[in-house]
PDB file of N, CA and C in Angstrom:
ATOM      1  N   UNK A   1       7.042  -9.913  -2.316  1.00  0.00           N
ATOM      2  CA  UNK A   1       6.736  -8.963  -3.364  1.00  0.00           C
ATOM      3  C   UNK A   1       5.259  -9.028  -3.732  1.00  0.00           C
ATOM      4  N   UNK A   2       4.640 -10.047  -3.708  1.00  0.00           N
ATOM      5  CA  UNK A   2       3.503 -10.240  -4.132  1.00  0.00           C
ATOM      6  C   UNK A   2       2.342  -9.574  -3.196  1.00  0.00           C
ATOM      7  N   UNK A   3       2.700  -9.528  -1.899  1.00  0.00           N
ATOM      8  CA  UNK A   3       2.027  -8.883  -1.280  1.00  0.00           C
ATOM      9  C   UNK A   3       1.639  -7.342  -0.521  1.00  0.00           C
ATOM     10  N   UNK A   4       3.628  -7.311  -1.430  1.00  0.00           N
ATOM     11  CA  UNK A   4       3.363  -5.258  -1.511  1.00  0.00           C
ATOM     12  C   UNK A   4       2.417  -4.412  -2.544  1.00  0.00           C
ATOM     13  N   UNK A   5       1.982  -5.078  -3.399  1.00  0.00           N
ATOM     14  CA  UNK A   5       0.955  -4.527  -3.935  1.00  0.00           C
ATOM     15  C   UNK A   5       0.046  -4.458  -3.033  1.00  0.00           C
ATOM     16  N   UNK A   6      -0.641  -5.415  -2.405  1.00  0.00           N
ATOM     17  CA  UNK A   6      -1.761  -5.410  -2.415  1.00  0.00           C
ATOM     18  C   UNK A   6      -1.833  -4.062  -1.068  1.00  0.00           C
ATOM     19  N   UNK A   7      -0.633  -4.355   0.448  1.00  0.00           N
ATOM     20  CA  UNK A   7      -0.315  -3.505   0.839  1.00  0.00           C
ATOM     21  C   UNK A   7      -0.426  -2.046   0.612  1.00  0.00           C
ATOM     22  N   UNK A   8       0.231  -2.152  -0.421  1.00  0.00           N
ATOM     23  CA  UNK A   8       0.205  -0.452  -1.004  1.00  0.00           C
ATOM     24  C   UNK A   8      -0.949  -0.099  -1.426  1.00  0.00           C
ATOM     25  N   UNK A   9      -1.682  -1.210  -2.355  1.00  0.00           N
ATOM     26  CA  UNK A   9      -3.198  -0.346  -2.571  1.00  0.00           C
ATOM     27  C   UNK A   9      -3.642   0.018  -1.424  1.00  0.00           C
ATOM     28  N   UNK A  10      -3.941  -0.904  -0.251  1.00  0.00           N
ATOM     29  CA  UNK A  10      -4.537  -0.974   0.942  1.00  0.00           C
ATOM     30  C   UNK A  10      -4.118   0.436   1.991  1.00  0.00           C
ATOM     31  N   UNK A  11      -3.037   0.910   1.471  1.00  0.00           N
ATOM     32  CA  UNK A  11      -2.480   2.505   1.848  1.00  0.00           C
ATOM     33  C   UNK A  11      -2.946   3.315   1.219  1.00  0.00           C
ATOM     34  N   UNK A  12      -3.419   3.305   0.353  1.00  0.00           N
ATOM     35  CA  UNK A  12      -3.804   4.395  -0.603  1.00  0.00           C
ATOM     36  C   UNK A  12      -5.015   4.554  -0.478  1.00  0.00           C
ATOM     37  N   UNK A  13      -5.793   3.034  -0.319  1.00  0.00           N
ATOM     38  CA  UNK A  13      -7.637   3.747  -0.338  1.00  0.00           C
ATOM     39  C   UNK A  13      -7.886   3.558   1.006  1.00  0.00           C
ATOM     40  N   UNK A  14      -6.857   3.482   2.093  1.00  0.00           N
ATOM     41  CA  UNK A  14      -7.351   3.296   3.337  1.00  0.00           C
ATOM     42  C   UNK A  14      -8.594   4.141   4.186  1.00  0.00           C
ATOM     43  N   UNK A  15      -8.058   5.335   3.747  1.00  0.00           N
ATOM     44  CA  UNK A  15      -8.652   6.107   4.403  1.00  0.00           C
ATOM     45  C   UNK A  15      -9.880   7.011   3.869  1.00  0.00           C
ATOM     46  N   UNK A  16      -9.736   7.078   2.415  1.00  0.00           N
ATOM     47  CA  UNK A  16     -10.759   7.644   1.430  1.00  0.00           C
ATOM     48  C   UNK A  16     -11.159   6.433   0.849  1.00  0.00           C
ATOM     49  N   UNK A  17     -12.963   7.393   0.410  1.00  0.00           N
ATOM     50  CA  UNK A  17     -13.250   6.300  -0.542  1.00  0.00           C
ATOM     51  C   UNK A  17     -14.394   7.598  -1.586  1.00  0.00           C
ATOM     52  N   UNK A  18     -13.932   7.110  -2.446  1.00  0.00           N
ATOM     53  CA  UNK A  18     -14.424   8.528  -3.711  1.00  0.00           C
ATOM     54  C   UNK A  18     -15.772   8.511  -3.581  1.00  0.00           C
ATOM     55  N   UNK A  19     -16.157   9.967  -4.548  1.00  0.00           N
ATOM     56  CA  UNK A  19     -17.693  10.216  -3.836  1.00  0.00           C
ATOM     57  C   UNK A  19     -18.294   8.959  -4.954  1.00  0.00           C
ATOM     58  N   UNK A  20     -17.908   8.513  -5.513  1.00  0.00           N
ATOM     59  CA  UNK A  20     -18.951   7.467  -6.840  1.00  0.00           C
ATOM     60  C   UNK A  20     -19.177   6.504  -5.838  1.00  0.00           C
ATOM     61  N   UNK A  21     -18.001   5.728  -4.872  1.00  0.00           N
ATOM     62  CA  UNK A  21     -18.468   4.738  -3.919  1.00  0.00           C
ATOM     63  C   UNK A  21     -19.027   5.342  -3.262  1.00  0.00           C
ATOM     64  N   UNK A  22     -19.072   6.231  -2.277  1.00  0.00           N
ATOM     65  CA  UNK A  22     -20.348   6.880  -1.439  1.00  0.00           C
ATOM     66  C   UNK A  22     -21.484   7.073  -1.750  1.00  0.00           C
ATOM     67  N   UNK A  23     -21.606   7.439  -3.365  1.00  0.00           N
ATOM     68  CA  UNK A  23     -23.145   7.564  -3.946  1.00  0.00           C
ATOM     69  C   UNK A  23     -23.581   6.043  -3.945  1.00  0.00           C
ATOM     70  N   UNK A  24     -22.623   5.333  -4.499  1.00  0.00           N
ATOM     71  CA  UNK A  24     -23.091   4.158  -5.376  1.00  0.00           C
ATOM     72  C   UNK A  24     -23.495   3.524  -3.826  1.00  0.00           C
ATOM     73  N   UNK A  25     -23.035   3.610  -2.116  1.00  0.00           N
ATOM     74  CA  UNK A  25     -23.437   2.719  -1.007  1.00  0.00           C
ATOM     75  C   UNK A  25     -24.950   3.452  -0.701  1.00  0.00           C
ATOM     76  N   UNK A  26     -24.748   4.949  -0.945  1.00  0.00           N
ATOM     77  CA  UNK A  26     -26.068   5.387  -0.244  1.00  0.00           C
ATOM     78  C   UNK A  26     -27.179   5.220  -1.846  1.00  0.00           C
ATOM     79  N   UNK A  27     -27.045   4.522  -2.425  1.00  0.00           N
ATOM     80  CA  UNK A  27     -28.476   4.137  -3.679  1.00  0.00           C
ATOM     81  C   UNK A  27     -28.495   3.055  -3.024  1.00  0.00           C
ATOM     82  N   UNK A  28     -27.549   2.039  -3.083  1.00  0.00           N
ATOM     83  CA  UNK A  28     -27.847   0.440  -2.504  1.00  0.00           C
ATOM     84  C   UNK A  28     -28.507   0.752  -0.915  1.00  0.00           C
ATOM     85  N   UNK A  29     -28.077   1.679  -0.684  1.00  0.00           N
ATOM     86  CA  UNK A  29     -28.664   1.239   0.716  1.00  0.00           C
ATOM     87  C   UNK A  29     -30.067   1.291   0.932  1.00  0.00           C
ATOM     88  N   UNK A  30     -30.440   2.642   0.045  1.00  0.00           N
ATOM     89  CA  UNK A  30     -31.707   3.098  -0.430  1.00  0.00           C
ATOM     90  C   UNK A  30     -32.869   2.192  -0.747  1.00  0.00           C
ATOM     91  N   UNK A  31     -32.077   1.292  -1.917  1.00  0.00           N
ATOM     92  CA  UNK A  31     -32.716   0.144  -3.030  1.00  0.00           C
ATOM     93  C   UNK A  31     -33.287  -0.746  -1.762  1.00  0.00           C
ATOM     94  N   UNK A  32     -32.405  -1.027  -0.363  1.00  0.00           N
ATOM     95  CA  UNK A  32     -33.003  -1.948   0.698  1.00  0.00           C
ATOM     96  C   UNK A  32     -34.058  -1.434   2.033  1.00  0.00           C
ATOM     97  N   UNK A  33     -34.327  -0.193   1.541  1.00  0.00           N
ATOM     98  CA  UNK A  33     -35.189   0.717   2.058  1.00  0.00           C
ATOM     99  C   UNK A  33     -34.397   1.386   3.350  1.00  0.00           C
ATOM    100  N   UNK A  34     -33.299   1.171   3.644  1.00  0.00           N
ATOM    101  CA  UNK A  34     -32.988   2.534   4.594  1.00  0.00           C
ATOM    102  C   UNK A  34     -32.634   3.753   4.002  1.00  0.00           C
ATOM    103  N   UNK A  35     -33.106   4.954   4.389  1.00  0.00           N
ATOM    104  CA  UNK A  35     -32.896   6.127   3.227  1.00  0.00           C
ATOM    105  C   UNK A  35     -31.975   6.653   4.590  1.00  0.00           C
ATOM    106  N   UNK A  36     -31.848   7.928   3.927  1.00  0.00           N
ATOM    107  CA  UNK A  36     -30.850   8.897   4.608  1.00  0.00           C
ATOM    108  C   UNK A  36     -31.138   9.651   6.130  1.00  0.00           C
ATOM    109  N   UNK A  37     -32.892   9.507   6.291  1.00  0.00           N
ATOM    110  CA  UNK A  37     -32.879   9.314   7.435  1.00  0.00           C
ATOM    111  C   UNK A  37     -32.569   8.262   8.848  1.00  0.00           C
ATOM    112  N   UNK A  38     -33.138   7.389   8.187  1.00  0.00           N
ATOM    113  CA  UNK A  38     -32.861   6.469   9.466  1.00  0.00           C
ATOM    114  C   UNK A  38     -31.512   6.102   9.958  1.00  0.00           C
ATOM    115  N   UNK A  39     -31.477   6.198  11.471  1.00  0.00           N
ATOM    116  CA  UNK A  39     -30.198   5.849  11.786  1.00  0.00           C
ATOM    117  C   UNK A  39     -29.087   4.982  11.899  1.00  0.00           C
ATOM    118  N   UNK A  40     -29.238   3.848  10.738  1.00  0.00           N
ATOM    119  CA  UNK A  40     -28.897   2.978  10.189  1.00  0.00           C
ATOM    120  C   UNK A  40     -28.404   3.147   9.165  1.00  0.00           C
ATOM    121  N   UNK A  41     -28.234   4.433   8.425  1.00  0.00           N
ATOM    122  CA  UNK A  41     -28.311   4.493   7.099  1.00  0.00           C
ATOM    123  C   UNK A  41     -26.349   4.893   7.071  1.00  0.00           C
ATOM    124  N   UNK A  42     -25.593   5.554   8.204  1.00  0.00           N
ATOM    125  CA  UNK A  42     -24.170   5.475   8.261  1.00  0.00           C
ATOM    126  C   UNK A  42     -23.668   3.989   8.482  1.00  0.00           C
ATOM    127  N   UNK A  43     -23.946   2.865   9.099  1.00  0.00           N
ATOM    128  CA  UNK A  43     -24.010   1.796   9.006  1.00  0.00           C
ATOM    129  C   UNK A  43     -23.728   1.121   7.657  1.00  0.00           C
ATOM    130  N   UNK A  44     -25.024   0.847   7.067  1.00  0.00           N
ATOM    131  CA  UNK A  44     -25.490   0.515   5.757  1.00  0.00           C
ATOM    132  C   UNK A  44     -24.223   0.805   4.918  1.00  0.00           C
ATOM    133  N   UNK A  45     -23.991   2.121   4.287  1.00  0.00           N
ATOM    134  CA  UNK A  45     -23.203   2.920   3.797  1.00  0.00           C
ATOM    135  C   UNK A  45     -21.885   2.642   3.935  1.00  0.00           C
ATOM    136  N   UNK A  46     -21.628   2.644   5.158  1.00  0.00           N
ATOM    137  CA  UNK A  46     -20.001   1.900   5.567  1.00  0.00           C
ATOM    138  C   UNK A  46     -20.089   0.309   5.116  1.00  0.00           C
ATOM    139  N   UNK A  47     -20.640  -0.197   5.570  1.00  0.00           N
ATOM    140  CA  UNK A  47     -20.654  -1.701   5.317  1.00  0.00           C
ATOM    141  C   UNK A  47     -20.567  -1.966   3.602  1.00  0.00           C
ATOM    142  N   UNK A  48     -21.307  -1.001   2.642  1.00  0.00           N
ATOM    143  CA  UNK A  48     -21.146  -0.787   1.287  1.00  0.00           C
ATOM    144  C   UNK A  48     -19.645  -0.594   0.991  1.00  0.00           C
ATOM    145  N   UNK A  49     -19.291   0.239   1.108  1.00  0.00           N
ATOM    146  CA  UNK A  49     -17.911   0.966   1.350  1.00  0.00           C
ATOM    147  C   UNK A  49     -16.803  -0.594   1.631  1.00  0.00           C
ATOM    148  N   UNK A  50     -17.059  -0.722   2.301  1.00  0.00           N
ATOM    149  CA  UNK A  50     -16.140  -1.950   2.885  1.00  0.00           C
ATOM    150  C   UNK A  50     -15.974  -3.267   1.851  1.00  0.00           C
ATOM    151  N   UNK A  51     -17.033  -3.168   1.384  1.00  0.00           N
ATOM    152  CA  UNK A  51     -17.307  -4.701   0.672  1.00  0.00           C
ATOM    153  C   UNK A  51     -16.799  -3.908  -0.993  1.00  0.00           C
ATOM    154  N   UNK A  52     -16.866  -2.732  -0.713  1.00  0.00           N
ATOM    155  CA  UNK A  52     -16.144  -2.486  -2.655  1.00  0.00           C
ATOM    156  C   UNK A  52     -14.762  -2.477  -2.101  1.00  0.00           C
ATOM    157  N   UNK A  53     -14.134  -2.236  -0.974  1.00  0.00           N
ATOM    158  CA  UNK A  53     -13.018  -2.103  -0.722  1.00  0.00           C
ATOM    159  C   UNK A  53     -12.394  -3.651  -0.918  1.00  0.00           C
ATOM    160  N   UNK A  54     -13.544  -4.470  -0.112  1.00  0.00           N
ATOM    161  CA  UNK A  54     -13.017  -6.007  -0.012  1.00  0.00           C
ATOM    162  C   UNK A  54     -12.959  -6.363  -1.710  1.00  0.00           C
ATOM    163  N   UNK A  55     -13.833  -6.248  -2.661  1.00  0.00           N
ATOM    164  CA  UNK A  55     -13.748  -6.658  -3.707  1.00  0.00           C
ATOM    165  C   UNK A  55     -12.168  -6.091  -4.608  1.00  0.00           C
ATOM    166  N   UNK A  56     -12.075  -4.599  -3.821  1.00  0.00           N
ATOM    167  CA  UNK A  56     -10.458  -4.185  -5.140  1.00  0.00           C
ATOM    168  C   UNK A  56      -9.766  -4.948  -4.632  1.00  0.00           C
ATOM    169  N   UNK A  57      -9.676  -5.059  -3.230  1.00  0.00           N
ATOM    170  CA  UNK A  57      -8.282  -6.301  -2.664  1.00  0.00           C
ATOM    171  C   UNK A  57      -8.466  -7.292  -3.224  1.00  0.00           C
ATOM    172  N   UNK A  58      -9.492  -8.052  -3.461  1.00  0.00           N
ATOM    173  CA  UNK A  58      -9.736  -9.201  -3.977  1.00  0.00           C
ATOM    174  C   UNK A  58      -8.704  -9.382  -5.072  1.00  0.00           C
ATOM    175  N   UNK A  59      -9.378  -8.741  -6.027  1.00  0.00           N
ATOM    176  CA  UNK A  59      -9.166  -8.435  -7.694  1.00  0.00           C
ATOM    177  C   UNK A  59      -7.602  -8.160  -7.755  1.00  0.00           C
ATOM    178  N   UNK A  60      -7.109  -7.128  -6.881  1.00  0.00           N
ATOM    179  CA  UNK A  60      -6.088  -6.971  -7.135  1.00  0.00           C
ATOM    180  C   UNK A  60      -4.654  -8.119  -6.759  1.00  0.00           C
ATOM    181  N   UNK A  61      -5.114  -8.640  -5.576  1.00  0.00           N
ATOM    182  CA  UNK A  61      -4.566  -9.990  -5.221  1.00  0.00           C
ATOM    183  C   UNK A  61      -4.803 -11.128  -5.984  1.00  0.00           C
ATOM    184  N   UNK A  62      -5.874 -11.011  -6.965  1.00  0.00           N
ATOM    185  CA  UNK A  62      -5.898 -12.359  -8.142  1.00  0.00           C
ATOM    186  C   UNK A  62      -4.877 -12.110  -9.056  1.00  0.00           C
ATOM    187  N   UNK A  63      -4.998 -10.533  -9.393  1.00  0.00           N
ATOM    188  CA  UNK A  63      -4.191 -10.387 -10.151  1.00  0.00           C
ATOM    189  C   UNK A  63      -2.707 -10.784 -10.264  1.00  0.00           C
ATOM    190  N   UNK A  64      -2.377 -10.008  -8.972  1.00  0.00           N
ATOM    191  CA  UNK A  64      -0.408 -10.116  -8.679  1.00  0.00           C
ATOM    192  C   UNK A  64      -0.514 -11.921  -8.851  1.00  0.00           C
ATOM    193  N   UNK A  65      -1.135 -12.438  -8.044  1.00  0.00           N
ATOM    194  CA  UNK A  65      -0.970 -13.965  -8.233  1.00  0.00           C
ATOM    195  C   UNK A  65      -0.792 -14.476  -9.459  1.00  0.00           C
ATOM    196  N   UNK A  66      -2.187 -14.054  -9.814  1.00  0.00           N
ATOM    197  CA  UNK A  66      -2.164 -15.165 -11.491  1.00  0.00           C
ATOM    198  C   UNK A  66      -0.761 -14.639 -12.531  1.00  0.00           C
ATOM    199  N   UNK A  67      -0.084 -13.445 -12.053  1.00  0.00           N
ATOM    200  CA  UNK A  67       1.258 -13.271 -12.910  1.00  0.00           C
ATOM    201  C   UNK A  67       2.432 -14.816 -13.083  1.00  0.00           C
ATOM    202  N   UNK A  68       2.423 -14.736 -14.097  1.00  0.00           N
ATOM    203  CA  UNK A  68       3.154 -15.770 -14.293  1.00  0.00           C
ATOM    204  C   UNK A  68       4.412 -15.530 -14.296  1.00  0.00           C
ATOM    205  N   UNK A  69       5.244 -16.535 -13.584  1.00  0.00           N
ATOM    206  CA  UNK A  69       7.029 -16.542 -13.677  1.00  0.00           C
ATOM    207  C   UNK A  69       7.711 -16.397 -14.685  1.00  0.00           C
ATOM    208  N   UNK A  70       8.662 -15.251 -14.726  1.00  0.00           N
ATOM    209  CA  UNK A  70       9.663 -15.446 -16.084  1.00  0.00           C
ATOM    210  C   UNK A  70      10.051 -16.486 -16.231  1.00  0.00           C
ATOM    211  N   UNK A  71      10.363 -16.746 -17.667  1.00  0.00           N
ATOM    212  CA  UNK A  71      11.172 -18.513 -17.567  1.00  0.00           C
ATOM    213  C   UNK A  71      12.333 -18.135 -17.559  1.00  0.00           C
ATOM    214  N   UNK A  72      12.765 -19.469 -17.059  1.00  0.00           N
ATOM    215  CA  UNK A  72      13.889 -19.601 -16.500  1.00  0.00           C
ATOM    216  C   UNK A  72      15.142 -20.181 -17.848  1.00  0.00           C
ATOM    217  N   UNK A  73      16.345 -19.527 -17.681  1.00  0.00           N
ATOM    218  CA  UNK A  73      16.885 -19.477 -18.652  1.00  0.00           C
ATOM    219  C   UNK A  73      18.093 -20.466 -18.180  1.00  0.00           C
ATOM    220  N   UNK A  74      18.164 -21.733 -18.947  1.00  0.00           N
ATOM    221  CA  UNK A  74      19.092 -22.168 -18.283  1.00  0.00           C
ATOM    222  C   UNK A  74      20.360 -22.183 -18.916  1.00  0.00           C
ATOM    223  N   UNK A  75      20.965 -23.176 -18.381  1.00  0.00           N
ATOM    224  CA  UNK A  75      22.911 -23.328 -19.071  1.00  0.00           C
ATOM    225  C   UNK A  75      22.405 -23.777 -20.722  1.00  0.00           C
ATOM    226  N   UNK A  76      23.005 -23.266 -21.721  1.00  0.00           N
ATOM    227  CA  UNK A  76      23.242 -23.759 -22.918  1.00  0.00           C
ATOM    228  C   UNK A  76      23.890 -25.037 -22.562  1.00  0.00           C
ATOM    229  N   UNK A  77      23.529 -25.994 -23.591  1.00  0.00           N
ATOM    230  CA  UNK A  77      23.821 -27.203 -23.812  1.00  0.00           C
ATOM    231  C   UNK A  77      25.062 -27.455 -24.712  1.00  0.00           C
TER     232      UNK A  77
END
C-alpha cells in the first residue's frame, strides 16, 4: 500500500510536466548561462524537469512513510 501512492503519482506526472516547471527549468538553465539557443539548452531543461520530478517522489514517499500506524486495539482485560 505504501507504495501505490507513490506509483500512482508517478502515473499521473509521468508524462506531463506543467508549464511553471518548464519555465521555472528554462530560467535555471538560463541563470547557468545556456539560453534557448544553444543546443544544450533541451538537455539542461529536461534534466531540470527530472530532478523536480525526483524531488515530488521524494516528498511524497516521506510522506506515506512517516504515516503512523493505527493503534492497535487489543482484548479488554
Amino acid at each position: 500500500m505504501r507504495y501505490g501512492f507513490v506509483i500512482l503519482f508517478l502515473g499521473l506526472t509521468g508524462g506531463c510536466a506543467s508549464p511553471n516547471v518548464a519555465q521555472e527549468a528554462a530560467d535555471r538553465c538560463e541563470q547557468v548561462g545556456i539560453s534557448a539557443n544553444d543546443p544544450d539548452f533541451t538537455a539542461c531543461t529536461q534534466a531540470y524537469r527530472l530532478q523536480s520530478q525526483q524531488n515530488a517522489i521524494s516528498n511524497a514517499y516521506g510522506q506515506t512513510v512517516d504515516v503512523p500506524a493505527p493503534p492497535r486495539r487489543g482484548l479488554p482485560h
